[in-house]
N, C-alpha and C. Protein backbone atom coordinates (compact mmCIF):
# COMPACT_ATOMS: atom_id res chain seq x y z
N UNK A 1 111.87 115.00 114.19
CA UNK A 1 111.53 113.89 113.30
C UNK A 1 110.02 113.77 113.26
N UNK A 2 109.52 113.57 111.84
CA UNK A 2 107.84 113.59 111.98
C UNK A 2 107.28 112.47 112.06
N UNK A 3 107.99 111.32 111.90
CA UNK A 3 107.41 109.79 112.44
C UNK A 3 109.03 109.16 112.39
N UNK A 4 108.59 108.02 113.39
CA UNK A 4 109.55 107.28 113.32
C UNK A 4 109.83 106.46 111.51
N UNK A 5 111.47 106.00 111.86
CA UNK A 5 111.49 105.28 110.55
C UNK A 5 110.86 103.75 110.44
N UNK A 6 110.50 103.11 109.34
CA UNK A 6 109.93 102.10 109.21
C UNK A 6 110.66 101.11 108.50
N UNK A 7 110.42 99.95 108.78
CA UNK A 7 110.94 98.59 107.90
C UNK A 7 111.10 99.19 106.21
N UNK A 8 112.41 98.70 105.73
CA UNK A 8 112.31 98.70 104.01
C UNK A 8 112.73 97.24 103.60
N UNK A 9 113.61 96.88 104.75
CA UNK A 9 113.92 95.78 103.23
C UNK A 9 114.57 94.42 104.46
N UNK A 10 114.96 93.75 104.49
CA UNK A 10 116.21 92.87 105.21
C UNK A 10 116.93 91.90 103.82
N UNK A 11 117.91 92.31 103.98
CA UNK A 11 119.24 91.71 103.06
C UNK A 11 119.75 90.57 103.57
N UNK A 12 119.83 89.53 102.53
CA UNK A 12 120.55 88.27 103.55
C UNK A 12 121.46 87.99 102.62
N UNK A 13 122.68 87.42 102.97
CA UNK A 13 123.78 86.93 101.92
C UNK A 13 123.34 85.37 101.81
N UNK A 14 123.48 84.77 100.71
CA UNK A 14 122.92 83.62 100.20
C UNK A 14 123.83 82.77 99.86
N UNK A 15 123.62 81.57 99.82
CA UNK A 15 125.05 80.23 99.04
C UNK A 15 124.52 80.39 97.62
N UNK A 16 125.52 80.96 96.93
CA UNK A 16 125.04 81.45 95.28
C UNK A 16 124.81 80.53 95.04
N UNK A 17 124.97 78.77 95.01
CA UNK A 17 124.45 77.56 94.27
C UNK A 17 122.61 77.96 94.97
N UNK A 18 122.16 78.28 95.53
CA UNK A 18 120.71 78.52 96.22
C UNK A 18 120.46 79.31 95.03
N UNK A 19 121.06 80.41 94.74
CA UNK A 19 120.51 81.26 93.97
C UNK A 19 120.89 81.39 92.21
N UNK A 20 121.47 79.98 92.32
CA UNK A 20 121.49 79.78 90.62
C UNK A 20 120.04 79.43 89.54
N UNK A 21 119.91 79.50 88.80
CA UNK A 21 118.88 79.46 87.78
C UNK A 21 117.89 78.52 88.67
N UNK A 22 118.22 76.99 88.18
CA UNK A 22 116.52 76.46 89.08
C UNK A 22 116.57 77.03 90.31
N UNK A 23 117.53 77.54 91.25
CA UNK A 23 117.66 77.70 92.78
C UNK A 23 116.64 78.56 93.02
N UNK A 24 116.92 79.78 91.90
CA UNK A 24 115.83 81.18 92.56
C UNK A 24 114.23 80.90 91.67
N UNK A 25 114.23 79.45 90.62
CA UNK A 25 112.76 79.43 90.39
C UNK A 25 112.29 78.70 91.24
N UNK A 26 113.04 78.12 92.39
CA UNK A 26 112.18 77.10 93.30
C UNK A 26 111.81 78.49 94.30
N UNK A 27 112.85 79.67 94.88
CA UNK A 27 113.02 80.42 95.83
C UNK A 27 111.62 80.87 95.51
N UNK A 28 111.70 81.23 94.15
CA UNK A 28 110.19 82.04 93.66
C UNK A 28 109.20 81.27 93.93
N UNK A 29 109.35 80.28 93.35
CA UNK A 29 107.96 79.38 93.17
C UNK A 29 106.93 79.31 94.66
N UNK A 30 108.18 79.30 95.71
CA UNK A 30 107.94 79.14 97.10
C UNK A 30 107.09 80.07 97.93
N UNK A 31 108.08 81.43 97.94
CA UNK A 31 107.31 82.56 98.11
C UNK A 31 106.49 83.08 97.75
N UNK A 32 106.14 83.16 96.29
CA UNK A 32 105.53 83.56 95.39
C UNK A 32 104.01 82.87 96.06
N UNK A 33 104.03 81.22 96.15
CA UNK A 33 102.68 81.20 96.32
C UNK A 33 102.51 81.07 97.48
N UNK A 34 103.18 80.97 98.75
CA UNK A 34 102.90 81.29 100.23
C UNK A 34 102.41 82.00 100.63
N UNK A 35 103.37 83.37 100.44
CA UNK A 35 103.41 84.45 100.64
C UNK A 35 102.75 85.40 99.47
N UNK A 36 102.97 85.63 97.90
CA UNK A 36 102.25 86.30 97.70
C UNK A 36 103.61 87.39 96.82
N UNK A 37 104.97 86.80 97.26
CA UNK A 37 106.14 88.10 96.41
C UNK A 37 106.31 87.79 94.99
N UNK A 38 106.88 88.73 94.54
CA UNK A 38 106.80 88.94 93.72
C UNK A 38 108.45 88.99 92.91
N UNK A 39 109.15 89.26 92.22
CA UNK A 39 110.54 89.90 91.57
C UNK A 39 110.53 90.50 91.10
N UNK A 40 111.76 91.35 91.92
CA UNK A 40 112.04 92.21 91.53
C UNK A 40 113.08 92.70 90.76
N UNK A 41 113.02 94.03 89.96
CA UNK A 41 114.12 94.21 88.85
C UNK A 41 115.03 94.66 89.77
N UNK A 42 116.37 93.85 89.20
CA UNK A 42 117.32 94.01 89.81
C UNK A 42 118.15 94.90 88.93
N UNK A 43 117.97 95.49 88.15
CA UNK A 43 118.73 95.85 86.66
C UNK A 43 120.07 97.42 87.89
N UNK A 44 121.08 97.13 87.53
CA UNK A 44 121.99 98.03 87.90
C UNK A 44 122.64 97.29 88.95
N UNK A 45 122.31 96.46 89.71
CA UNK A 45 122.46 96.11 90.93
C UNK A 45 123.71 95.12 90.78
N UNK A 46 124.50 95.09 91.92
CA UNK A 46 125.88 94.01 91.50
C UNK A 46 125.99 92.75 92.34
N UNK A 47 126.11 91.88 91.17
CA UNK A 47 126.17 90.77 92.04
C UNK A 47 124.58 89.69 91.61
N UNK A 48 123.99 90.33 90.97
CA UNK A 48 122.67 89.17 90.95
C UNK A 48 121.97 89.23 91.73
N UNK A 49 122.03 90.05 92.20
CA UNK A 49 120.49 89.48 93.52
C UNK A 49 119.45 89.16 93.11
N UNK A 50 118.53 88.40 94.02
CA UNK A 50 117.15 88.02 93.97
C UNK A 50 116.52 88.67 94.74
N UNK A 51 115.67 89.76 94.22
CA UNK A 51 114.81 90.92 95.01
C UNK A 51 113.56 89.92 94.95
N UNK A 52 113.14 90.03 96.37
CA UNK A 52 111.66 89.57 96.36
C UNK A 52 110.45 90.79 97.17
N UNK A 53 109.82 91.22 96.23
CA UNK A 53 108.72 92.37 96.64
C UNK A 53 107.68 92.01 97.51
N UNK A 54 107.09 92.22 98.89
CA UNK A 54 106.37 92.14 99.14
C UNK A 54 105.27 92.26 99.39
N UNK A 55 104.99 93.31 98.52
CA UNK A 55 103.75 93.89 97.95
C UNK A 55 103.34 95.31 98.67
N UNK A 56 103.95 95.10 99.91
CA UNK A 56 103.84 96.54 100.29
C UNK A 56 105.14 97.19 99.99
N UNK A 57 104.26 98.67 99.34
CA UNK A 57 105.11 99.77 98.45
C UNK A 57 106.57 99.73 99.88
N UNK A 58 107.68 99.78 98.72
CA UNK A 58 108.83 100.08 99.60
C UNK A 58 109.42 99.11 100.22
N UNK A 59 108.86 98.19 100.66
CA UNK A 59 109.05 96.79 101.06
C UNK A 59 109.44 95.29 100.47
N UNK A 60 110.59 95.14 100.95
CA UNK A 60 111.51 93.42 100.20
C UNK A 60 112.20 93.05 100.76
N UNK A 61 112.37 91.85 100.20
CA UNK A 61 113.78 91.00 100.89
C UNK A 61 114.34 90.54 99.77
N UNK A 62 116.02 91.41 100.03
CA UNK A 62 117.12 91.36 99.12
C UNK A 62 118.07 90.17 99.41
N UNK A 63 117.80 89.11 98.39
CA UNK A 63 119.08 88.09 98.23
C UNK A 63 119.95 88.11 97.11
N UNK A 64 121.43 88.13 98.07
CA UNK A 64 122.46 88.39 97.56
C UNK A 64 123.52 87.24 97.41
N UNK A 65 123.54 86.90 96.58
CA UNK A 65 124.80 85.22 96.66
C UNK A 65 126.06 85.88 97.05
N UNK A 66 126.44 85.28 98.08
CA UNK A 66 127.88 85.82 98.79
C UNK A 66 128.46 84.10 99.27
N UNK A 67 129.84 84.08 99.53
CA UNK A 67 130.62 83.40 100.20
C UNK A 67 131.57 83.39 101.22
N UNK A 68 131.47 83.68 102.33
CA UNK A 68 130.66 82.63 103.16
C UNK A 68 129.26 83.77 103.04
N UNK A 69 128.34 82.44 102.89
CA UNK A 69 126.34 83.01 102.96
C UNK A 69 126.22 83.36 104.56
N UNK A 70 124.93 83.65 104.47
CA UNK A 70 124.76 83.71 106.47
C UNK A 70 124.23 82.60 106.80
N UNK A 71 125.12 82.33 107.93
CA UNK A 71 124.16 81.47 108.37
C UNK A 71 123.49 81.42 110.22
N UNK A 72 122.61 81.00 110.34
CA UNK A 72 122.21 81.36 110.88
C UNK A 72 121.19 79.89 112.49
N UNK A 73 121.39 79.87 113.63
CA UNK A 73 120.22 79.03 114.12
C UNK A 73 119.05 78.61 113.59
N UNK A 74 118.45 77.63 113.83
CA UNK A 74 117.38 77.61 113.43
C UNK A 74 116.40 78.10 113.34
N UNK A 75 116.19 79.09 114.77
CA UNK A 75 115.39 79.94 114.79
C UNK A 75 115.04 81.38 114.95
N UNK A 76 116.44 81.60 114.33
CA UNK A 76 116.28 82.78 113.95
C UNK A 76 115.77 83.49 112.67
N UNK A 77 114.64 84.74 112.54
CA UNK A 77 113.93 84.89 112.00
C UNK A 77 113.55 86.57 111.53
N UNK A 78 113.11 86.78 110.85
CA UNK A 78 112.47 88.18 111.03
C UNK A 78 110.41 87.41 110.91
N UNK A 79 109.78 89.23 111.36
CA UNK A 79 108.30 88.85 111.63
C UNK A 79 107.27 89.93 110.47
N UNK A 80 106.55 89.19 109.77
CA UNK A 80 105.66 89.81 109.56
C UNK A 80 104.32 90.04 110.20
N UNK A 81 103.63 91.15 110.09
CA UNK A 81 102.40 90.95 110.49
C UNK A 81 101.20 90.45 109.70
N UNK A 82 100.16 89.69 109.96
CA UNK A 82 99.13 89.65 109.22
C UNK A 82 97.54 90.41 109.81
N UNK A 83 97.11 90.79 109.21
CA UNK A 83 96.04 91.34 109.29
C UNK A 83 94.72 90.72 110.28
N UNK A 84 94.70 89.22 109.60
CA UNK A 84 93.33 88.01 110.32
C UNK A 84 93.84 86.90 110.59
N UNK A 85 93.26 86.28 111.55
CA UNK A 85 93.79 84.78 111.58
C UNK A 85 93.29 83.79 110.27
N UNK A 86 92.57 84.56 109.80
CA UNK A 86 91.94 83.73 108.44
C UNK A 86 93.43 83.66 107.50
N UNK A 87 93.71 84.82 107.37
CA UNK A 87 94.93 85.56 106.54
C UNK A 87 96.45 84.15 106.88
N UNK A 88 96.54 83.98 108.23
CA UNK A 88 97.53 83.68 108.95
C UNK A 88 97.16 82.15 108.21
N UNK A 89 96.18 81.99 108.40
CA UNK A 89 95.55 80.00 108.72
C UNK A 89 95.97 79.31 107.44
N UNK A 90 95.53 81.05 106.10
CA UNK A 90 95.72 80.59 104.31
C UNK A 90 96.98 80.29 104.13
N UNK A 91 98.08 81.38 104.84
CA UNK A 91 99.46 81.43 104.37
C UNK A 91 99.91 80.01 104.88
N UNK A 92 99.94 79.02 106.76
CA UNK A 92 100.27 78.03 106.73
C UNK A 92 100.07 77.01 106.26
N UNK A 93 98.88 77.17 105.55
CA UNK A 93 98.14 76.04 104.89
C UNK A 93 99.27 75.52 103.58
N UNK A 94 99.39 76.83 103.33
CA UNK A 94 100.10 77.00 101.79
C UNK A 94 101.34 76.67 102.11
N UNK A 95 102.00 76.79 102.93
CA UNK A 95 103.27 76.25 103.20
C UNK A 95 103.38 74.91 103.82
N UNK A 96 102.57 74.54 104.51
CA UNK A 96 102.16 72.95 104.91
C UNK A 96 102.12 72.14 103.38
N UNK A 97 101.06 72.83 102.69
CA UNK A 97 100.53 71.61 101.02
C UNK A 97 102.57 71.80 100.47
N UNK A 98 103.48 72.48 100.39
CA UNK A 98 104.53 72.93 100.36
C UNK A 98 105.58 71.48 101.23
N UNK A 99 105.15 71.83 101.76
CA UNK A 99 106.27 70.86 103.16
C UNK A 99 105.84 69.34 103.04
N UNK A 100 104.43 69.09 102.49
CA UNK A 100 104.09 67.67 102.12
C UNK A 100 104.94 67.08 100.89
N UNK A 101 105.65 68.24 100.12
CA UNK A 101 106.52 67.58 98.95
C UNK A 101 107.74 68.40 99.09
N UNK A 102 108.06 68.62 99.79
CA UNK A 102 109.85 69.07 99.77
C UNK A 102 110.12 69.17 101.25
N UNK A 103 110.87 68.08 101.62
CA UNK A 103 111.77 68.28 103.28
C UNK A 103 111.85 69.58 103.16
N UNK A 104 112.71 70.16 102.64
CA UNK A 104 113.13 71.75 102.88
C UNK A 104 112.11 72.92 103.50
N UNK A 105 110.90 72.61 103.44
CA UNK A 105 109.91 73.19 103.66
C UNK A 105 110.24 73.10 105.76
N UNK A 106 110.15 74.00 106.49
CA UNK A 106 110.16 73.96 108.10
C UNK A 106 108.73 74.60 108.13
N UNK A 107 107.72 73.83 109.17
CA UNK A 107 107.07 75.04 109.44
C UNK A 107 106.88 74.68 111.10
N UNK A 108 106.25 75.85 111.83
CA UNK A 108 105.91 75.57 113.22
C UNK A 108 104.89 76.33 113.37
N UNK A 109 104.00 75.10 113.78
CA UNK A 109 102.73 75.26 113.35
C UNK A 109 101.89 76.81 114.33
N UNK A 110 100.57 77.10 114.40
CA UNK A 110 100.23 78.32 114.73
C UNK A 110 99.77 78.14 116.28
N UNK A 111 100.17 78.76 116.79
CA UNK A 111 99.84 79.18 118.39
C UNK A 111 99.44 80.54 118.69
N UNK A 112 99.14 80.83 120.34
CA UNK A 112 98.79 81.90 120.60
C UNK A 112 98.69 81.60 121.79
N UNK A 113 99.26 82.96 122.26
CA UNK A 113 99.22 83.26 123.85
C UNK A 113 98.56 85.01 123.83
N UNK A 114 98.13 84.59 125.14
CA UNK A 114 97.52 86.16 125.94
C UNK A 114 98.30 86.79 126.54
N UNK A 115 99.14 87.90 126.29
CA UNK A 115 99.21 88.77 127.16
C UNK A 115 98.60 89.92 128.17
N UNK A 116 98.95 90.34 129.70
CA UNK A 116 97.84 90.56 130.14
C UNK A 116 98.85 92.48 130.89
N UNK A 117 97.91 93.67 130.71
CA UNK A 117 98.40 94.80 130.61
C UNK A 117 97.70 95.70 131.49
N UNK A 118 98.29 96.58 131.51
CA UNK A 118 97.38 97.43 132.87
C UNK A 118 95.94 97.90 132.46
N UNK A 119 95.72 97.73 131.03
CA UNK A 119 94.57 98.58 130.43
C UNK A 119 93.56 97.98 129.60
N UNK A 120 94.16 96.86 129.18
CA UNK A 120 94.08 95.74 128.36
C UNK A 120 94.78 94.63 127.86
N UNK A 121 94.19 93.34 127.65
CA UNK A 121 95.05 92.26 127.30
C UNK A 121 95.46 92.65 125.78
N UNK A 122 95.96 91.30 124.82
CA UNK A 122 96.52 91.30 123.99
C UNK A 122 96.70 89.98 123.39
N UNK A 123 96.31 89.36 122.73
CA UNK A 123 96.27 88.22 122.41
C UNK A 123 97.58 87.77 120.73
N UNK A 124 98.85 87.54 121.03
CA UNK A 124 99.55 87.69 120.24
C UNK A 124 99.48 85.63 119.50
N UNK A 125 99.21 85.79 118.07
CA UNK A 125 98.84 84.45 117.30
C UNK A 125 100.17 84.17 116.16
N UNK A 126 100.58 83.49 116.17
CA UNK A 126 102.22 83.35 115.32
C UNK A 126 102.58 82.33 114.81
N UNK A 127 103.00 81.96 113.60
CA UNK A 127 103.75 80.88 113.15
C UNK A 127 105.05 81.33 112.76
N UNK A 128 105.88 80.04 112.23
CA UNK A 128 106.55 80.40 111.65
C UNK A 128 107.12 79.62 110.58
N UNK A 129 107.72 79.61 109.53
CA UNK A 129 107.76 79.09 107.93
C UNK A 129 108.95 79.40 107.43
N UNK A 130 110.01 78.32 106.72
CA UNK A 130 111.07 78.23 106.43
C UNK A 130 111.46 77.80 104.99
N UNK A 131 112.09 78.28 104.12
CA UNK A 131 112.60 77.33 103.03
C UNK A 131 113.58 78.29 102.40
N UNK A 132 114.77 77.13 102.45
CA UNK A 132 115.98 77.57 101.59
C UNK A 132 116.70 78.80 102.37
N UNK A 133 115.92 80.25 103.25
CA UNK A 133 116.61 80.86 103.44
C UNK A 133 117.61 80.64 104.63
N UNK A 134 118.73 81.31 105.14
CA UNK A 134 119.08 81.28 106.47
C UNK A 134 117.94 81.53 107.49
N UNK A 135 116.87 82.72 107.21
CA UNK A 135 116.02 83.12 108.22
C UNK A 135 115.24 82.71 108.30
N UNK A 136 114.14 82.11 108.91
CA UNK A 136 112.92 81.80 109.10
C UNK A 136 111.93 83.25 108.89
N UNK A 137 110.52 83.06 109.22
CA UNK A 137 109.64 84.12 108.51
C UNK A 137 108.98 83.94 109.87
N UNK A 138 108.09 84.59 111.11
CA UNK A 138 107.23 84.37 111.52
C UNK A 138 106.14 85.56 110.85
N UNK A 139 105.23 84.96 111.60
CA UNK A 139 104.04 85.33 111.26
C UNK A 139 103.42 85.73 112.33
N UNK A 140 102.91 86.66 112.52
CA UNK A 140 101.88 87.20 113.92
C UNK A 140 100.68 88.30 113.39
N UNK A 141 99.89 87.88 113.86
CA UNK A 141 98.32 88.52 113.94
C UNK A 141 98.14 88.74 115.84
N UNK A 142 97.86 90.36 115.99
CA UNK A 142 97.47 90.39 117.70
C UNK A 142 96.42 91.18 117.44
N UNK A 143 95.82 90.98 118.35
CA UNK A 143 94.19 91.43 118.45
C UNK A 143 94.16 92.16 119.91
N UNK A 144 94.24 93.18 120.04
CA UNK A 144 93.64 93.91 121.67
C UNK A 144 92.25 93.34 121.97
N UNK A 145 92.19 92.63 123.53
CA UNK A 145 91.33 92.71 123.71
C UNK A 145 90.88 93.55 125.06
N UNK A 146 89.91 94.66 124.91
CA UNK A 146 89.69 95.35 125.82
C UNK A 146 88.96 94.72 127.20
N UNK A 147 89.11 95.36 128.27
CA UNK A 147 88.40 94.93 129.45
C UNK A 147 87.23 95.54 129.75
């Protein structure tokens, strides 16, 4: 094998009333300006889904209206990475101005802990941000810091 395989997509089954007409322009509206996705053409695909692109090539999250939807703890989640804590600080911000006008909005706010390694520490920084889906989203930015 010449590299390992990488993230493409995570699929979640959805409560199709979530993903009816206003459902997936709020879903959009949400992500879209948090995060930055985009929609995707679903053309062939069965069932309606709501593809949301995440801008990196190859990369989405496929919602699918099913019955029973998933459901899921509260805190369970998948993770993206971000690049800066600047990066990290814009996206909660944007979901905070978000959560000031719709309950539905979860967020938990940004922390950071040090991890400490035989060679070097590691400073791992994370939130995490919720709406409408079963999953939550975290967020993590880690920074090596050498000794």
């Amino acid at each position: 094998m010449s590299r390992r395989p990488t993230l493409n997509h995570v699929a979640i089954s959805m409560d199709p009333a979530i993903l009816d007409e206003r459902g997936r322009a709020e879903v959009l509206a949400f992500y879209g300006d948090v995060f930055g996705w985009t929609e995707g053409d679903n053309t062939g695909e069965p069932g309606n889904p709501l593809i949301l692109y995440t801008g990196a090539f190859g990369q989405f999250v496929y919602l699918l209206p099913a019955d029973p939807p998933l459901t899921a703890p509260p805190l369970d989640h998948f993770g993206l990475q971000v690049e800066t804590l600047d990066d990290m600080h814009m996206i909660v911000g944007r979901a905070k101005d978000h959560a000031a006008r719709d309950d539905r909005v979860r967020v938990i706010d940004i922390h950071s802990r040090t991890t400490h390694g035989p060679t070097h520490d590691y400073t791992l920084t994370s939130a995490y941000i919720g709406f409408v889906l079963p999953l939550m989203i975290e967020l993590q930015q880690l920074e090596q810091i050498v000794r």
